[in-house]
C-alpha atoms as a PDB file:
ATOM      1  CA  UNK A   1     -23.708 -33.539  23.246  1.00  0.00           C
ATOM      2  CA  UNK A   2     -19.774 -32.584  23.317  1.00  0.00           C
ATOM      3  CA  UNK A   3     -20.211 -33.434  19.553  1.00  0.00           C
ATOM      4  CA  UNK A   4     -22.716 -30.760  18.627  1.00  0.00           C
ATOM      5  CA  UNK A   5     -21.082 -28.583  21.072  1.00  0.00           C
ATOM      6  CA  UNK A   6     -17.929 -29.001  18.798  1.00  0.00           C
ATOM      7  CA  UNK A   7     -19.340 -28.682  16.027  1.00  0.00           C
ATOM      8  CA  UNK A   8     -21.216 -25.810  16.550  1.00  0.00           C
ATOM      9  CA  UNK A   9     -18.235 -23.773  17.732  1.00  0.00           C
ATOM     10  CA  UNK A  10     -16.085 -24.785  14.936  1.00  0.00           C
ATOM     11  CA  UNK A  11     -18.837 -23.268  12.717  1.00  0.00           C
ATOM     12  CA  UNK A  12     -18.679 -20.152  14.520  1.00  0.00           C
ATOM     13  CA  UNK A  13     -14.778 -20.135  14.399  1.00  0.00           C
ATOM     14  CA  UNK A  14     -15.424 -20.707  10.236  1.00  0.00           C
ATOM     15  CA  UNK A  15     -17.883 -18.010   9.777  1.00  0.00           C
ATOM     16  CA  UNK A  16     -15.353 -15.522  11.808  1.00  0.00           C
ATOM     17  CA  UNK A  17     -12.684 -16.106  10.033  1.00  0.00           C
ATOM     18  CA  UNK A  18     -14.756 -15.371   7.066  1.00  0.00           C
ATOM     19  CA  UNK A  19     -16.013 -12.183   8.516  1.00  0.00           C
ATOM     20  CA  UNK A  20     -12.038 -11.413   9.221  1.00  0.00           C
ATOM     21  CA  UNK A  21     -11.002 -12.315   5.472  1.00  0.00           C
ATOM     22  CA  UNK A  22     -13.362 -10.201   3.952  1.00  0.00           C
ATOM     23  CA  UNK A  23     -12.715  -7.716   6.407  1.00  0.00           C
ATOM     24  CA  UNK A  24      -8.885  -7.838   5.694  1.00  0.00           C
ATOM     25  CA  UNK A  25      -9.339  -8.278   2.110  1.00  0.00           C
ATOM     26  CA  UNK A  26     -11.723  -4.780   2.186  1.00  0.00           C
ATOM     27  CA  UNK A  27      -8.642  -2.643   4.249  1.00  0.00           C
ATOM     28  CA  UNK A  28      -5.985  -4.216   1.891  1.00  0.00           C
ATOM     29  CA  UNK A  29      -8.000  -3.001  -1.150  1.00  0.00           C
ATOM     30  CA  UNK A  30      -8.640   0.737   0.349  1.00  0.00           C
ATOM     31  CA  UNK A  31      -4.972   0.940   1.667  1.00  0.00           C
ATOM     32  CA  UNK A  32      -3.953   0.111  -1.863  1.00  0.00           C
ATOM     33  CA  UNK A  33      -6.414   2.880  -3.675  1.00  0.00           C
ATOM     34  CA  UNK A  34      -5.124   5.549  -1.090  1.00  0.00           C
ATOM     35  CA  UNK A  35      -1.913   4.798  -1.782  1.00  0.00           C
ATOM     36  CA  UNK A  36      -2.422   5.114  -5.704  1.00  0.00           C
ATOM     37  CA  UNK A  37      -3.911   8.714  -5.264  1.00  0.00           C
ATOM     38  CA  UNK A  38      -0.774   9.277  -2.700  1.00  0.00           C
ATOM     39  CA  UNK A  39       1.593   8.169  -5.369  1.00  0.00           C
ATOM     40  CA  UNK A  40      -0.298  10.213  -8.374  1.00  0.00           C
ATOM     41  CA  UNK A  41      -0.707  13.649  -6.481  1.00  0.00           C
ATOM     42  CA  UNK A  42       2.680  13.120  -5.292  1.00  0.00           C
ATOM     43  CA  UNK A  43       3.547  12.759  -8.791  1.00  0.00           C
ATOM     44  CA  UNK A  44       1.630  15.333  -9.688  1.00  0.00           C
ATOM     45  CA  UNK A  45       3.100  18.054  -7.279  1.00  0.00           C
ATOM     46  CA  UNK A  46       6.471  17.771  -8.283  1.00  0.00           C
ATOM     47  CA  UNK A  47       5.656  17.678 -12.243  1.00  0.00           C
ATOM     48  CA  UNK A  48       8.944  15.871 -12.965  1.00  0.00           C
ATOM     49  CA  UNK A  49      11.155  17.927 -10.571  1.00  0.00           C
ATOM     50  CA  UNK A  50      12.968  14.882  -8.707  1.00  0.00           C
ATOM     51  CA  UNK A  51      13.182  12.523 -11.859  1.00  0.00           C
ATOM     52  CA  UNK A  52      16.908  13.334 -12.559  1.00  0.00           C
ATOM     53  CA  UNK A  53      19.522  10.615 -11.761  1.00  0.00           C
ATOM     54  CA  UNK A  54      22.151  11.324  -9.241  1.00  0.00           C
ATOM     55  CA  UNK A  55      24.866  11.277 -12.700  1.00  0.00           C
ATOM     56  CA  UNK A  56      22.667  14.151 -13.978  1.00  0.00           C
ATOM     57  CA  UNK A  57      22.421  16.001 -10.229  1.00  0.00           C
ATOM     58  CA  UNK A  58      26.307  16.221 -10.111  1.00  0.00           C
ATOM     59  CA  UNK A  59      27.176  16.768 -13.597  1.00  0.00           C
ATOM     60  CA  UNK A  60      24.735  19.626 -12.731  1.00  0.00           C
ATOM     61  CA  UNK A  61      26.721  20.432  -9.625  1.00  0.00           C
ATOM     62  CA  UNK A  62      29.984  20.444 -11.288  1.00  0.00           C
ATOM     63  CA  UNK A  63      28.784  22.834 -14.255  1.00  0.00           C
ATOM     64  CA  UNK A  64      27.724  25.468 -12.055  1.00  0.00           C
ATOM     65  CA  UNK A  65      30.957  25.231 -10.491  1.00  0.00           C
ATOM     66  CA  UNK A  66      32.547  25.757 -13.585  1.00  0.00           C
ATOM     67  CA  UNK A  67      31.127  29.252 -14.792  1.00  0.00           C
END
């Protein structure tokens, strides 16, 4: 009886962990597509604005200084 008792609940335990996997597996893959469209609008928005490197940003600085 303690057998088939065991058994049974170690079935269980495998088929919710299964549920959980897929589960996980499901949020992971949304998280990741949101984050995409996050990454694209936010690439989008500023159209190339914030690509400069921080050489560029002070030689910048230092020309306006200049004139």
């Amino acid at each position: 009886m303690g057998n088939i008792i065991s058994s049974i609940a170690r079935g269980i335990n495998a088929v919710l962990m299964a549920i959980v996997n897929v589960i996980t597996t499901i949020v992971s893959a949304i998280a990741n597509v949101l984050l995409a469209i996050w990454y694209f609008f936010v690439k989008l928005i500023t159209c190339g604005k914030y690509r400069g490197t921080r050489k560029n940003v002070s030689w910048g600085k230092s020309r306006r200084a200049r004139v």
